[in-house]
Protein backbone atom coordinates (compact mmCIF):
# COMPACT_ATOMS: atom_id res chain seq x y z
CA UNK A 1 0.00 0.00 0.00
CA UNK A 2 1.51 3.42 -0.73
CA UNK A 3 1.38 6.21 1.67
CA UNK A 4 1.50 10.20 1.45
CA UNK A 5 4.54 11.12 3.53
CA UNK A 6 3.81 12.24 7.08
CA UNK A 7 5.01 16.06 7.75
CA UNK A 8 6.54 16.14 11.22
CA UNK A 9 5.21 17.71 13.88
CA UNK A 10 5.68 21.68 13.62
CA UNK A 11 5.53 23.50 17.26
CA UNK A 12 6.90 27.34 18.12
CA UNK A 13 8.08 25.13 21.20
CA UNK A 14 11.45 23.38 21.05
CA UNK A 15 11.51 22.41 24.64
CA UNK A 16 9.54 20.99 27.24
CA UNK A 17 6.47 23.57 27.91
CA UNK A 18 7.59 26.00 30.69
CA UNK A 19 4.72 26.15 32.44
CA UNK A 20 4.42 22.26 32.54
CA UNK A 21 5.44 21.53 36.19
CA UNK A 22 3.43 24.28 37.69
CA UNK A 23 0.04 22.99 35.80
CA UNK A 24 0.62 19.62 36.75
CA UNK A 25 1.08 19.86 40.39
CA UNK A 26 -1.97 22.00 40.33
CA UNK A 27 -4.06 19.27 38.97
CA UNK A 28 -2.28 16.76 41.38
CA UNK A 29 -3.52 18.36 44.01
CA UNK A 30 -7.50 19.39 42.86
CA UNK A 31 -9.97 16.84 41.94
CA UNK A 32 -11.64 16.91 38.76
CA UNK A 33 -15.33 17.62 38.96
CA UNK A 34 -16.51 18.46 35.66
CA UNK A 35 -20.53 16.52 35.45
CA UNK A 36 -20.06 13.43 33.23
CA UNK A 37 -22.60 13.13 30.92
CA UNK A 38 -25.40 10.87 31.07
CA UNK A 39 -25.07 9.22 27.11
CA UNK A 40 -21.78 8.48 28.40
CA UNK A 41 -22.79 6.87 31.76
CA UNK A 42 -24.83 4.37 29.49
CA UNK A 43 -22.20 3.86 27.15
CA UNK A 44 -20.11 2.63 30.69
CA UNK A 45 -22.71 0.89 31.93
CA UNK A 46 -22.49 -1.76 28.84
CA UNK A 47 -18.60 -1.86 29.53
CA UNK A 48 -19.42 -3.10 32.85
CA UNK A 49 -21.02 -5.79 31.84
CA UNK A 50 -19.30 -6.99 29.18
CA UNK A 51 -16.12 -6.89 32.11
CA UNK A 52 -18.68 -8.68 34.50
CA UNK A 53 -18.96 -11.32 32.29
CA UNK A 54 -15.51 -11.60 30.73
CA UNK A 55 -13.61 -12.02 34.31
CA UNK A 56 -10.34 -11.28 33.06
CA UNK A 57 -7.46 -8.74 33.56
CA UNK A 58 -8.57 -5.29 32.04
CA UNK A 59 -6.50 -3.94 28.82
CA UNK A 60 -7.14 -0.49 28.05
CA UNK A 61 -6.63 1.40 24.49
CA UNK A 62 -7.49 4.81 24.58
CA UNK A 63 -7.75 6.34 21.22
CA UNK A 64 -7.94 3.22 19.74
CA UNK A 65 -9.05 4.42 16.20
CA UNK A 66 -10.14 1.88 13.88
CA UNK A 67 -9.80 -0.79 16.46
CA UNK A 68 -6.71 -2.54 14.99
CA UNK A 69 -4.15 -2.02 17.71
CA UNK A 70 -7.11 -3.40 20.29
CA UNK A 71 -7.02 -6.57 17.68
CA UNK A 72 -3.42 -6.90 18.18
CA UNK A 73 -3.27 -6.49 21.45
CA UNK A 74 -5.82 -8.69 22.08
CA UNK A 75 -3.84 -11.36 20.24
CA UNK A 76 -0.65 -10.59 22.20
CA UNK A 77 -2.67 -10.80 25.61
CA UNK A 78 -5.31 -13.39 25.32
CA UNK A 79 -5.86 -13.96 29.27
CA UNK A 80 -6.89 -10.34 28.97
CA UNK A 81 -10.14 -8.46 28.20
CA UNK A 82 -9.14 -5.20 25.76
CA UNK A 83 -11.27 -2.35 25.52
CA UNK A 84 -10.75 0.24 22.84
CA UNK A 85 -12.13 3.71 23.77
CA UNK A 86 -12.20 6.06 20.97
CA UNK A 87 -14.74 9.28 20.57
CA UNK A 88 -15.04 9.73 16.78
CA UNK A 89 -17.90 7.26 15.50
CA UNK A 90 -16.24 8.06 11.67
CA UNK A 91 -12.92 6.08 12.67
CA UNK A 92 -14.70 3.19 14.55
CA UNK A 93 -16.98 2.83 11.68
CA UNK A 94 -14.55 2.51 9.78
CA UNK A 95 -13.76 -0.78 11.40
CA UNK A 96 -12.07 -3.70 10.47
CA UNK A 97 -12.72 -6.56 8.08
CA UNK A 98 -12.70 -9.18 10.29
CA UNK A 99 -15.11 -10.17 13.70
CA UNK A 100 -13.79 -8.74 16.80
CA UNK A 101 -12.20 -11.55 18.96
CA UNK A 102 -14.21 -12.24 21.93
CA UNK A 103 -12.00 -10.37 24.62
CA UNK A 104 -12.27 -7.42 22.48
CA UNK A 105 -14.86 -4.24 23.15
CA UNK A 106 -14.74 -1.22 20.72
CA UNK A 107 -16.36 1.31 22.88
CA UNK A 108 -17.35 4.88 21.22
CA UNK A 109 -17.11 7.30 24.21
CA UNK A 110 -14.65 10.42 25.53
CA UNK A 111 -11.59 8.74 27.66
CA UNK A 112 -11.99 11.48 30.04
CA UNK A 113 -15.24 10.40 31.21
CA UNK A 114 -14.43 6.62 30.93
CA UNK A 115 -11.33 6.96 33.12
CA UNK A 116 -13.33 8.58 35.76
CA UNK A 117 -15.96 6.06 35.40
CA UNK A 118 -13.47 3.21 35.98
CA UNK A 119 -11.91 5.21 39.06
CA UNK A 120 -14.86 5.76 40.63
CA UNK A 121 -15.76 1.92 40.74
CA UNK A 122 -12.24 1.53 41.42
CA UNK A 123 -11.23 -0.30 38.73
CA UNK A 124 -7.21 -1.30 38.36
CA UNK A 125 -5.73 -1.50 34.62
CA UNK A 126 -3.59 -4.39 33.38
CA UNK A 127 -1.67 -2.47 30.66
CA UNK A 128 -3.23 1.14 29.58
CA UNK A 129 -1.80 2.01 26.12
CA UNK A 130 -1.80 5.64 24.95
CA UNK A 131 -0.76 5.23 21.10
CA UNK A 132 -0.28 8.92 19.42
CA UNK A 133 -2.63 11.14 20.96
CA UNK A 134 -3.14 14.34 19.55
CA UNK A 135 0.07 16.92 20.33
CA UNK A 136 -1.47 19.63 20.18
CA UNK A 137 1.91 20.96 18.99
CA UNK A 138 0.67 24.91 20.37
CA UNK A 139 1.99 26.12 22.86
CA UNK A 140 -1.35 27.92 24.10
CA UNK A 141 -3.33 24.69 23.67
CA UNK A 142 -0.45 22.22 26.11
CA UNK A 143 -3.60 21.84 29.14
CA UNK A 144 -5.53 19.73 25.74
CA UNK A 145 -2.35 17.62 26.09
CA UNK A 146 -3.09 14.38 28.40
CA UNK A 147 -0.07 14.83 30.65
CA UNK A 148 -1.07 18.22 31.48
CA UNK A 149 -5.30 18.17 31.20
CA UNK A 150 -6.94 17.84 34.99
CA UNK A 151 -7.63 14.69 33.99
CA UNK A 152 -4.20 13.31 34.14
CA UNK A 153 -4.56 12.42 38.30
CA UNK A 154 -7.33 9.70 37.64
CA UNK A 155 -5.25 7.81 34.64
CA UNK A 156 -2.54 7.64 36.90
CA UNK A 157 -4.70 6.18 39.69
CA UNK A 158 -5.89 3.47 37.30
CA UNK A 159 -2.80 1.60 37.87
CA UNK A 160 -0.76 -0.78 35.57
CA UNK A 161 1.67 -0.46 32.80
CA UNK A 162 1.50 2.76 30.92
CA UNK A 163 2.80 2.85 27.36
CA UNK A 164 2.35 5.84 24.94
CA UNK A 165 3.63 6.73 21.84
CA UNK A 166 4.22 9.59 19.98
CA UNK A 167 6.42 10.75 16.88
CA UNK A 168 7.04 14.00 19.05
CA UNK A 169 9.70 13.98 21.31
CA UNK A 170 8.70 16.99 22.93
CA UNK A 171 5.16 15.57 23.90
CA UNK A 172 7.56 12.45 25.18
CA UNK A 173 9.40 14.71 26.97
CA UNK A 174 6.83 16.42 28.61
CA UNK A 175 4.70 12.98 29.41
CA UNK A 176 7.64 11.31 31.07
CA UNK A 177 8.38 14.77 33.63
CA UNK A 178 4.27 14.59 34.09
CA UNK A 179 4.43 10.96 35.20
CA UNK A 180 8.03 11.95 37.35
CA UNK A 181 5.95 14.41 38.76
CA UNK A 182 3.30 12.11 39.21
CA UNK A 183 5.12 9.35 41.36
CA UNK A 184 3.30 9.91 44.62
CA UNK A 185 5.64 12.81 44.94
CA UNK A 186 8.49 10.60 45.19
CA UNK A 187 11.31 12.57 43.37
CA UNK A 188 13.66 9.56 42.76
CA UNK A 189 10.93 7.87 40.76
CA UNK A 190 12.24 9.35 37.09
CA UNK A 191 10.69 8.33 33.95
CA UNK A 192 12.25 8.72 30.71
CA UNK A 193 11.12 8.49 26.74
CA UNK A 194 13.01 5.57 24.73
CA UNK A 195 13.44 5.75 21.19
CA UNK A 196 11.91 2.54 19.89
CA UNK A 197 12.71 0.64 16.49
CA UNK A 198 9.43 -1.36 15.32
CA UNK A 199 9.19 -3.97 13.25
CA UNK A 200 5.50 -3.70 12.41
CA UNK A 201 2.80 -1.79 13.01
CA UNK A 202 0.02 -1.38 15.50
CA UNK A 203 -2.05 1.83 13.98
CA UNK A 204 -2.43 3.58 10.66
CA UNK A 205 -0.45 6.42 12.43
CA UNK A 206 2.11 4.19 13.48
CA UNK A 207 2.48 2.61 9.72
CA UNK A 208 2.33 6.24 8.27
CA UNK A 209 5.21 7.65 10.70
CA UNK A 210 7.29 4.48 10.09
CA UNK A 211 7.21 4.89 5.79
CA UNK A 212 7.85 8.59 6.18
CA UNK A 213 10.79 7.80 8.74
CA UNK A 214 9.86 9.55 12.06
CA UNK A 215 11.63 8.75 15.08
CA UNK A 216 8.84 6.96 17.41
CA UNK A 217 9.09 7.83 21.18
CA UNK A 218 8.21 5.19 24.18
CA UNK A 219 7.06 6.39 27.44
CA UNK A 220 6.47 3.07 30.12
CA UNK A 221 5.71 3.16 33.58
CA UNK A 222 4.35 0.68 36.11
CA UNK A 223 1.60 2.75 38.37
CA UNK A 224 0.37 2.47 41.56
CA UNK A 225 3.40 1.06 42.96
């Protein structure tokens, strides 16, 4: 399949946001208390019992897309149930050409009201993956950026391996210092961004960066411990 090349990521920043450590202790220490909506309190509802009945170790994969890194990873894992949480119906409808495995759940909903969902009935995370979220490479728009929205406190307290990806290094960067920062205040608790070399894909983004030769970034930490 041939591919358009995929411009990098152009930002007036060339450093880690300045403002970053101030916004995210501020968040760290305020609880987020924004109403969630009720279409999205029924959309959760269904999740719990498809997790009820499943009985297995929870995958998350927010911004899942199309669904075909939640296919993967459900082959990878198969002692695990996956959930893929994405918001825009046009990219889950555009689906996949195959049935869903069984421990798979495409879920069209806002991951900011599905983590606090799943914290609220204290739910603990197996693996979360976080696979190129939007940068939003402006400067003015970093508090849209997960590691610094008020949001960031309750994915944290989900627990479990964290692993996101990004073609930015900046957003890396930042993401690592935000989960650092993060640690239960524990200053010796320092996460850093690995460059990764992949040998196949696990999103259209991903297969799009890797033809147009973009370094890919790795953030992993192991929460609630």
């Amino acid at each position: 399949m041939d591919f358009e090349p995929s411009p990098q990521i152009e930002s007036s920043q060339d450093a880690p946001h300045p403002r970053l450590d101030e916004i995210v202790r501020r968040h760290l220490t305020t609880e987020y208390q924004e109403t969630i909506p009720a279409y999205a309190q029924q959309s959760f509802s269904a999740v719990q019992q498809w997790v009820n009945a499943q009985a297995k170790p929870i995958i998350l994969d927010s911004g899942c897309g199309t669904g075909e890194s939640s296919v993967i990873l459900a082959g990878r894992y198969p002692h695990c149930s996956v959930i893929g949480i994405d918001k825009s119906a046009h990219r889950l409808g555009r689906g996949l050409d195959q049935p869903l495995p069984d421990n798979v759940l495409l879920v069209r909903n806002d991951c900011i009201h599905v983590w606090r969902l799943m914290h609220q009935q204290q739910w603990k995370i197996e693996r979360h993956y976080i696979l190129y979220p939007n940068p939003w490479p402006k400067p003015g728009h970093v508090q849209r950026r997960w590691h610094a929205h008020a949001v960031f406190p309750v994915l944290i307290k989900l627990g479990g391996q964290l692993i996101m990806r990004t073609n930015w290094a900046i957003y890396a960067q930042e993401f690592a210092r935000a989960l650092t920062l993060g640690h239960c205040g524990n200053s010796s608790r320092s996460c850093q961004p690995q460059r990764i070399d992949l040998s196949a894909a696990m999103t259209a983004h991903e297969r799009k960066y890797l033809h147009s030769g973009h370094t890919v970034y790795e953030v992993q930490s192991v929460l609630g411990t």
